[in-house]
Structure formats: structure tokens, C-alpha cells
PDB file of N, CA and C in Angstrom:
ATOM      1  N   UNK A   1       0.839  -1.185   0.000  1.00  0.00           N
ATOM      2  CA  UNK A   1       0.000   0.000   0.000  1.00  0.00           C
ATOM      3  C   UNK A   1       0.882   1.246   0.000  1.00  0.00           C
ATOM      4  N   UNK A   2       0.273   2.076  -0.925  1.00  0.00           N
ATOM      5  CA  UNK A   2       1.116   3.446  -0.681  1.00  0.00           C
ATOM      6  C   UNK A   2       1.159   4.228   0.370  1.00  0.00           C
ATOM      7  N   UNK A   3       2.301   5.370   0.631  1.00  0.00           N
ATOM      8  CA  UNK A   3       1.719   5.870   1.877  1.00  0.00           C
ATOM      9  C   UNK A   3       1.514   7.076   1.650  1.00  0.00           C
ATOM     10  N   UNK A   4      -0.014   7.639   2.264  1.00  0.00           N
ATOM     11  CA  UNK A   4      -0.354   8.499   2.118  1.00  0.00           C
ATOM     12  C   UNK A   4      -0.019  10.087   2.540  1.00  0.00           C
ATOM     13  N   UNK A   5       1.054  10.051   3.305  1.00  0.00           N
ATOM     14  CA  UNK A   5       1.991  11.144   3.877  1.00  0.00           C
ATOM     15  C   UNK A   5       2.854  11.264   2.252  1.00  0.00           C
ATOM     16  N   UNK A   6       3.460  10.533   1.847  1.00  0.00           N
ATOM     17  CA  UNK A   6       3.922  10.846   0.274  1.00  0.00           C
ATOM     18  C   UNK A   6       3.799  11.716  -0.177  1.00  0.00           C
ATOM     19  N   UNK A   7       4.515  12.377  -1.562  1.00  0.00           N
ATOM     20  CA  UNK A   7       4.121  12.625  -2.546  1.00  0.00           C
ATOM     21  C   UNK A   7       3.126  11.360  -3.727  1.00  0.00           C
ATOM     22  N   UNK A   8       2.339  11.991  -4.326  1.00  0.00           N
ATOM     23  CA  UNK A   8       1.795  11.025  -4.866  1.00  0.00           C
ATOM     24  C   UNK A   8       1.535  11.466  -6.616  1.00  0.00           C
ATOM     25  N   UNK A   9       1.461  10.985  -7.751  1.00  0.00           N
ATOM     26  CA  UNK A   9       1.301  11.512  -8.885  1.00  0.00           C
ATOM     27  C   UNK A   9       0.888  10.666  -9.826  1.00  0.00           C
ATOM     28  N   UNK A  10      -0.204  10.597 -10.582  1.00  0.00           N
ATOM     29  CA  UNK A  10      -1.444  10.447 -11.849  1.00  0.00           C
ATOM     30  C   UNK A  10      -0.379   9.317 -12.412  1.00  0.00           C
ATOM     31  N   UNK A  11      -0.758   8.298 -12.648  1.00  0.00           N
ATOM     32  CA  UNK A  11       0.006   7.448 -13.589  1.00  0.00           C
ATOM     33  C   UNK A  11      -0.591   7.798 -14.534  1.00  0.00           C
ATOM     34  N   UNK A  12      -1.101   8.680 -15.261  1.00  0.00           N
ATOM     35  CA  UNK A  12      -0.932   9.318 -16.511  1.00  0.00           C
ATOM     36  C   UNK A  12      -0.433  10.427 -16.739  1.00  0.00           C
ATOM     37  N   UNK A  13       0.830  10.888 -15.817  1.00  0.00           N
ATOM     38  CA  UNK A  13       1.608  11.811 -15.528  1.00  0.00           C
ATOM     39  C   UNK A  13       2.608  11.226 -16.490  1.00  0.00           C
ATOM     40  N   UNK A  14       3.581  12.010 -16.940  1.00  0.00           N
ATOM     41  CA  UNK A  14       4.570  11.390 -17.833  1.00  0.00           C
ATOM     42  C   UNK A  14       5.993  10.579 -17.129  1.00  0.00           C
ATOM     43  N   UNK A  15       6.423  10.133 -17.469  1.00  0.00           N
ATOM     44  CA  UNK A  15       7.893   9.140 -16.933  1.00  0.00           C
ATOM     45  C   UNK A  15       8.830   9.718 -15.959  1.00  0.00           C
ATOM     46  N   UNK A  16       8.791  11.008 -16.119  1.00  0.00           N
ATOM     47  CA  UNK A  16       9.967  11.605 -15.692  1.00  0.00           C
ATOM     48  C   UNK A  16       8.970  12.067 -14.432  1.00  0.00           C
ATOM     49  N   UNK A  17       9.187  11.999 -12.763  1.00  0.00           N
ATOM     50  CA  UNK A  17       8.769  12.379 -11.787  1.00  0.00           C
ATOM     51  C   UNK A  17       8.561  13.664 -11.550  1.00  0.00           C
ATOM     52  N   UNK A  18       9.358  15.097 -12.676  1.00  0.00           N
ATOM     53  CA  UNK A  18       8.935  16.236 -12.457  1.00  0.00           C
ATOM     54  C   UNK A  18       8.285  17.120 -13.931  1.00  0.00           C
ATOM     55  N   UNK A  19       7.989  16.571 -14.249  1.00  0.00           N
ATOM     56  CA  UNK A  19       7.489  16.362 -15.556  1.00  0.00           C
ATOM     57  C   UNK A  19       5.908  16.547 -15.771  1.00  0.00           C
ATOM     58  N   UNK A  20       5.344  18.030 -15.843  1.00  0.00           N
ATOM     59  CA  UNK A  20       3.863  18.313 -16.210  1.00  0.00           C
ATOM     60  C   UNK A  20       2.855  17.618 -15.117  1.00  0.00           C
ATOM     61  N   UNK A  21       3.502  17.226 -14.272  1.00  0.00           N
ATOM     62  CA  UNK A  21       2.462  16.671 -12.842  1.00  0.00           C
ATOM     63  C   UNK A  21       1.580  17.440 -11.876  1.00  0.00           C
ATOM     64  N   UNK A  22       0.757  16.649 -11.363  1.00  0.00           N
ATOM     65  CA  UNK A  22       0.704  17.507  -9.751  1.00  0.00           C
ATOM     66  C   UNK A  22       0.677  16.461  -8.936  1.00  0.00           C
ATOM     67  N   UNK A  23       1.238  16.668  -8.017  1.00  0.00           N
ATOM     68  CA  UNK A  23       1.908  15.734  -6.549  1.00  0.00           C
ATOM     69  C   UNK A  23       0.457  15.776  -5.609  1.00  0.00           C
ATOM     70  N   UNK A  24       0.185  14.898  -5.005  1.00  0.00           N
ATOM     71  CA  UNK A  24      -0.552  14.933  -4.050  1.00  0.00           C
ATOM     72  C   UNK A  24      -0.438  14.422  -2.813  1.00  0.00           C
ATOM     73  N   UNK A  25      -0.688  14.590  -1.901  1.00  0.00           N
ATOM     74  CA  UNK A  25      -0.226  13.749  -0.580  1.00  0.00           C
ATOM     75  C   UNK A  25      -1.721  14.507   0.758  1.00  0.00           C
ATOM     76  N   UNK A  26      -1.234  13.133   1.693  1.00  0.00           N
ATOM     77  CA  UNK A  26      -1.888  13.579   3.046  1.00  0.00           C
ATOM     78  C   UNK A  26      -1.440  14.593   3.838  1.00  0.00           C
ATOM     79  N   UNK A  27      -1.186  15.427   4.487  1.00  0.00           N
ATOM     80  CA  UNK A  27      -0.383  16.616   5.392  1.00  0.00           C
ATOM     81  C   UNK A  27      -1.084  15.635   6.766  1.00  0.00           C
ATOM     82  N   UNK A  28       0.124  16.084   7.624  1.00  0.00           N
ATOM     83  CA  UNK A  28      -0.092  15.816   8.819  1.00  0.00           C
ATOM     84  C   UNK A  28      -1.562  16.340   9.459  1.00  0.00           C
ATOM     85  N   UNK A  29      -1.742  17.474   9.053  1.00  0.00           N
ATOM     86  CA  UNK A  29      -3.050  17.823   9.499  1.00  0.00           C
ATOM     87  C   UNK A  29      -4.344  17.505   9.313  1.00  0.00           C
ATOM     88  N   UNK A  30      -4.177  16.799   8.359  1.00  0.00           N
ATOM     89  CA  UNK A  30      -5.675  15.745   7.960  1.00  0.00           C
ATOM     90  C   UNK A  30      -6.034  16.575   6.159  1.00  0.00           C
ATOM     91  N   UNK A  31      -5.226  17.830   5.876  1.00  0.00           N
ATOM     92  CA  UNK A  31      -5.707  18.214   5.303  1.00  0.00           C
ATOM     93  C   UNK A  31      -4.927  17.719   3.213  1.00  0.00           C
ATOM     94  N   UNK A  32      -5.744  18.142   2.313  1.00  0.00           N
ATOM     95  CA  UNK A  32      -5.228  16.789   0.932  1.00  0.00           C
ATOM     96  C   UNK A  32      -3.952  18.492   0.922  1.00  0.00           C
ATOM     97  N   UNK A  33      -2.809  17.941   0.594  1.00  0.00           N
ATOM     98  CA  UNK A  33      -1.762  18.878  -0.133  1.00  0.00           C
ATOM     99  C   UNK A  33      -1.786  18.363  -1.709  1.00  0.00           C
ATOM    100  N   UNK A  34      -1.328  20.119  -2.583  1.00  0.00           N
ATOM    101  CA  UNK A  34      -1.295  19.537  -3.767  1.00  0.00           C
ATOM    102  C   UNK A  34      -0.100  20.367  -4.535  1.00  0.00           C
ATOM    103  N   UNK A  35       0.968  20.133  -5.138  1.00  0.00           N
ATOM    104  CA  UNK A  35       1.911  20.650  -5.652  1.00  0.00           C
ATOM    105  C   UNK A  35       2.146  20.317  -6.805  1.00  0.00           C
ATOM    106  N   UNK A  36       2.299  21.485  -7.865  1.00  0.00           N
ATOM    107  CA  UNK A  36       2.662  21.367  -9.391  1.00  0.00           C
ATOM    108  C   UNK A  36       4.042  21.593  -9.657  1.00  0.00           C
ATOM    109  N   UNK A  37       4.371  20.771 -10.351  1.00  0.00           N
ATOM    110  CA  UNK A  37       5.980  20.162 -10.558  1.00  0.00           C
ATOM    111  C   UNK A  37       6.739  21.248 -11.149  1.00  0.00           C
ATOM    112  N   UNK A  38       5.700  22.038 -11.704  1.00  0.00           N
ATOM    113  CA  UNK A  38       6.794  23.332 -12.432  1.00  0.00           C
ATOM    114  C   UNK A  38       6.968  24.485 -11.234  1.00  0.00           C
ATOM    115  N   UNK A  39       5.840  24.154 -10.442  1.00  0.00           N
ATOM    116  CA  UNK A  39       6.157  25.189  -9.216  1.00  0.00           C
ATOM    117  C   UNK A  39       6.442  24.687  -7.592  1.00  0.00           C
ATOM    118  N   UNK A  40       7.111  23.868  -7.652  1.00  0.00           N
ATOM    119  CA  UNK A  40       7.147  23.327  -6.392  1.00  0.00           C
ATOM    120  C   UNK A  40       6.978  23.756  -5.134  1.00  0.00           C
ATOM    121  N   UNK A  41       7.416  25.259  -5.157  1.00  0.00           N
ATOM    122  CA  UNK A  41       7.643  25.725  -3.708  1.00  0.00           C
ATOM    123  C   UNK A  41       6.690  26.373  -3.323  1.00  0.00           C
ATOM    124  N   UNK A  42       5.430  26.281  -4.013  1.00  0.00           N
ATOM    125  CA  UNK A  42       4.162  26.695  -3.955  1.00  0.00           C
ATOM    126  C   UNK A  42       2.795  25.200  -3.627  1.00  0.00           C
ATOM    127  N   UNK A  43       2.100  25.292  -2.082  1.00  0.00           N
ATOM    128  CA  UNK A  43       1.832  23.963  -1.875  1.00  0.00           C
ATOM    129  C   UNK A  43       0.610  24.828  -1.875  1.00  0.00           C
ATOM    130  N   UNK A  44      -0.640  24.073  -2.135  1.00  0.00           N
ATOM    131  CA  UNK A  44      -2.040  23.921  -2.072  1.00  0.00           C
ATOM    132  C   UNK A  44      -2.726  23.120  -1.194  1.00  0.00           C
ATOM    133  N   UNK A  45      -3.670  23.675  -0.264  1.00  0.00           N
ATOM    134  CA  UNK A  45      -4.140  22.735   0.607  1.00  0.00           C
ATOM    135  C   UNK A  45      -5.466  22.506   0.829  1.00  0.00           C
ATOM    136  N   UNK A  46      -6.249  21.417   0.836  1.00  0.00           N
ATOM    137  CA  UNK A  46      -7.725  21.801   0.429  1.00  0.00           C
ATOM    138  C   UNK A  46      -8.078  20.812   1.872  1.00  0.00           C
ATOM    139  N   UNK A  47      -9.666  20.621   1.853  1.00  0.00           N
ATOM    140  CA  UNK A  47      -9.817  19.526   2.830  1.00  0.00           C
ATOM    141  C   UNK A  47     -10.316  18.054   2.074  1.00  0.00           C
ATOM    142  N   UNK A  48      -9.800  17.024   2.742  1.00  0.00           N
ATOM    143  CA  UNK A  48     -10.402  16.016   1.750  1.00  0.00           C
ATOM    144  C   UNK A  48     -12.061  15.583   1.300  1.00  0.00           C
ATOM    145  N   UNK A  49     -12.822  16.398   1.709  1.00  0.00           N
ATOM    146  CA  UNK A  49     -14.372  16.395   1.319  1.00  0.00           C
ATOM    147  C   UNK A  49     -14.243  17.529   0.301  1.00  0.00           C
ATOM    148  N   UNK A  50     -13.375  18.538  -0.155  1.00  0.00           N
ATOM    149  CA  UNK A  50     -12.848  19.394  -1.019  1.00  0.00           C
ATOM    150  C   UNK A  50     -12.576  18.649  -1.890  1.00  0.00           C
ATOM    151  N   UNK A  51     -11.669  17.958  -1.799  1.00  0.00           N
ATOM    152  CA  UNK A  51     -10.665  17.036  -3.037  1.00  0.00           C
ATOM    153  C   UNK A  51     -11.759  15.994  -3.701  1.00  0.00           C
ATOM    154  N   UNK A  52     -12.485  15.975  -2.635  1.00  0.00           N
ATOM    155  CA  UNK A  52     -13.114  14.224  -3.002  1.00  0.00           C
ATOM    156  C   UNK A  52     -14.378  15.303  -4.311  1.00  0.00           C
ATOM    157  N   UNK A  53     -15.277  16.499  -3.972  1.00  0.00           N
ATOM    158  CA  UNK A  53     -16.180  16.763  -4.962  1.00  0.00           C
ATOM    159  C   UNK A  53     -15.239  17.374  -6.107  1.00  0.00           C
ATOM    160  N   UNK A  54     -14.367  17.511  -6.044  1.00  0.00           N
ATOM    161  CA  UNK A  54     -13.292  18.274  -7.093  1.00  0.00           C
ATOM    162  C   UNK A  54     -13.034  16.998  -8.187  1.00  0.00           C
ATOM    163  N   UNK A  55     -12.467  15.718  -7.366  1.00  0.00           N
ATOM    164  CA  UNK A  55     -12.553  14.925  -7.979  1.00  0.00           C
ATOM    165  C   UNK A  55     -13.255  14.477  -9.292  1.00  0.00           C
ATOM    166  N   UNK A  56     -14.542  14.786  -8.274  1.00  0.00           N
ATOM    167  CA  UNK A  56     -15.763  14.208  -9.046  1.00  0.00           C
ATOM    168  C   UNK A  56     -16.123  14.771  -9.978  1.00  0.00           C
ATOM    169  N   UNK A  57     -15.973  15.941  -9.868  1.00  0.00           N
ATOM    170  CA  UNK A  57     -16.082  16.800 -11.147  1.00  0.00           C
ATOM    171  C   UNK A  57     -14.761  16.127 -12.533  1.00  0.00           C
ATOM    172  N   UNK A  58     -14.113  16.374 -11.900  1.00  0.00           N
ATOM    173  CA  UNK A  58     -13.273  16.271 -13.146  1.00  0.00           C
ATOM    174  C   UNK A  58     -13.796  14.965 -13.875  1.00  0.00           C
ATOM    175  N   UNK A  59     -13.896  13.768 -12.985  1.00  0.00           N
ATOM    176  CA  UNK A  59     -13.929  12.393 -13.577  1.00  0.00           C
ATOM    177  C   UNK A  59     -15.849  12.885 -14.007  1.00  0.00           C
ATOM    178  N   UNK A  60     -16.573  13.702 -14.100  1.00  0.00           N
ATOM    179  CA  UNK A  60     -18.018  13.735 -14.850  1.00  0.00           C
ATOM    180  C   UNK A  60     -18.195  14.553 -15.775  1.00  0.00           C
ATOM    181  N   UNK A  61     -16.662  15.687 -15.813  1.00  0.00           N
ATOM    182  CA  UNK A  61     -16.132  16.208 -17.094  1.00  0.00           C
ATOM    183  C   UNK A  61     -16.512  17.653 -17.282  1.00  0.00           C
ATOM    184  N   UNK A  62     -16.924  18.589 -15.671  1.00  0.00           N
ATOM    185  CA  UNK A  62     -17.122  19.795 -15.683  1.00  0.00           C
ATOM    186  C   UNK A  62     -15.837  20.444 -15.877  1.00  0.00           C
ATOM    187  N   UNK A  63     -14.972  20.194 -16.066  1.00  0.00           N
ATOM    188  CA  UNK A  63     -13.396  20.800 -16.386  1.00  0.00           C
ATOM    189  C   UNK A  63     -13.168  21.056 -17.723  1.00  0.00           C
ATOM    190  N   UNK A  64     -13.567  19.656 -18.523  1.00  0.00           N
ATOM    191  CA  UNK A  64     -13.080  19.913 -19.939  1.00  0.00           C
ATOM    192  C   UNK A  64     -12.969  20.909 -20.953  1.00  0.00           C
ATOM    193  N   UNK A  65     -14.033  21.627 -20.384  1.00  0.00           N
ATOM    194  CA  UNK A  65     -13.908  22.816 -21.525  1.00  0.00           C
ATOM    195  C   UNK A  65     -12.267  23.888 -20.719  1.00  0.00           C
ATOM    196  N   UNK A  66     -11.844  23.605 -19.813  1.00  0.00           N
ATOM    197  CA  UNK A  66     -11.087  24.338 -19.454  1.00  0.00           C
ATOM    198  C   UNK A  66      -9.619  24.285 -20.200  1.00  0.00           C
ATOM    199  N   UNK A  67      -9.158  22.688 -20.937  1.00  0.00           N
ATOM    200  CA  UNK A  67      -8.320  22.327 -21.655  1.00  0.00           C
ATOM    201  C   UNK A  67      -8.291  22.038 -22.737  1.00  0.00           C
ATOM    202  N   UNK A  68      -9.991  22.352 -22.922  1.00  0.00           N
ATOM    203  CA  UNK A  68     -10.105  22.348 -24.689  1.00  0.00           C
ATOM    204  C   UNK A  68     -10.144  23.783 -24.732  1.00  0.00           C
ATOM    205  N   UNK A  69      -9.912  24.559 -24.156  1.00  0.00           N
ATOM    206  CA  UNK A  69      -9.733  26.330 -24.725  1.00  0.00           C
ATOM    207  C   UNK A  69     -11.059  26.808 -24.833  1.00  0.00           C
ATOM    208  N   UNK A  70     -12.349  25.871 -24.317  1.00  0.00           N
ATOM    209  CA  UNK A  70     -13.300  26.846 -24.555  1.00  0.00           C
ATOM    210  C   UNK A  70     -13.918  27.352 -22.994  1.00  0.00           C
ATOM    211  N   UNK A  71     -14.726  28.689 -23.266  1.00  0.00           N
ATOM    212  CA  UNK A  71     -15.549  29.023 -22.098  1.00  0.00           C
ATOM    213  C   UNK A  71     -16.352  28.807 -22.141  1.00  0.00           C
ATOM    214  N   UNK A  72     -17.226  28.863 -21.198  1.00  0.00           N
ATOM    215  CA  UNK A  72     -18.559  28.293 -20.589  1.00  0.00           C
ATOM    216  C   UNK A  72     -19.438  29.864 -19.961  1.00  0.00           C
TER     217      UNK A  72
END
């Protein structure tokens, strides 16, 4: 099992570990951390009932227009 204190990153992230990612992990504080590989020294912290509807969005596809270049 992985551990969730980790860094953690999308196996559809590319090969190279700093490479167009975002890192995710548990923080000691209960709360989800999230760090983008081009900016590392910049951490994001949400709560995991945050992460979990964020999730959900993405995987039901309210994002997409954000990386296909269009607005909504």
C-alpha cells in the first residue's frame, strides 16, 4: 500500500517524476496537499471532502472545456 503522507502523482503523468504533474499527498493535518511540478515551492491545501467533490467533477467532465480552450 502506498503511503499516504507521500508525494503522490497520476500514472498518466509522464515518466519523468517532475514532468507536467501535480503531486498529491496527506499533510499531517488531515488536510489533501497539492503541488505542481513546475512550481514546487508553492503547496495547495484543500480539505479532503474538497478534493473528493473536485474529484468528481473532473472524472463527470465539468473541467473539460477548461483544456479544450473553450468558455462556458
Amino acid at each position: 500500500m502506498t503511503d499516504p503522507t507521500a508525494w503522490q502523482k497520476s500514472s498518466f503523468s509522464g515518466a519523468d517524476a517532475n514532468q507536467n504533474c501535480v503531486h498529491v499527498r496527506l499533510a499531517a493535518s488531515g488536510d489533501i496537499e497539492l503541488v505542481e511540478s513546475d512550481k514546487p515551492e508553492t503547496i495547495m491545501a484543500t480539505t479532503p471532502a474538497n478534493f473528493a467533490a473536485f474529484l468528481k467533477g473532473v472524472k463527470a467532465g465539468e473541467f473539460d472545456h477548461l483544456i479544450e480552450g473553450r468558455r462556458e
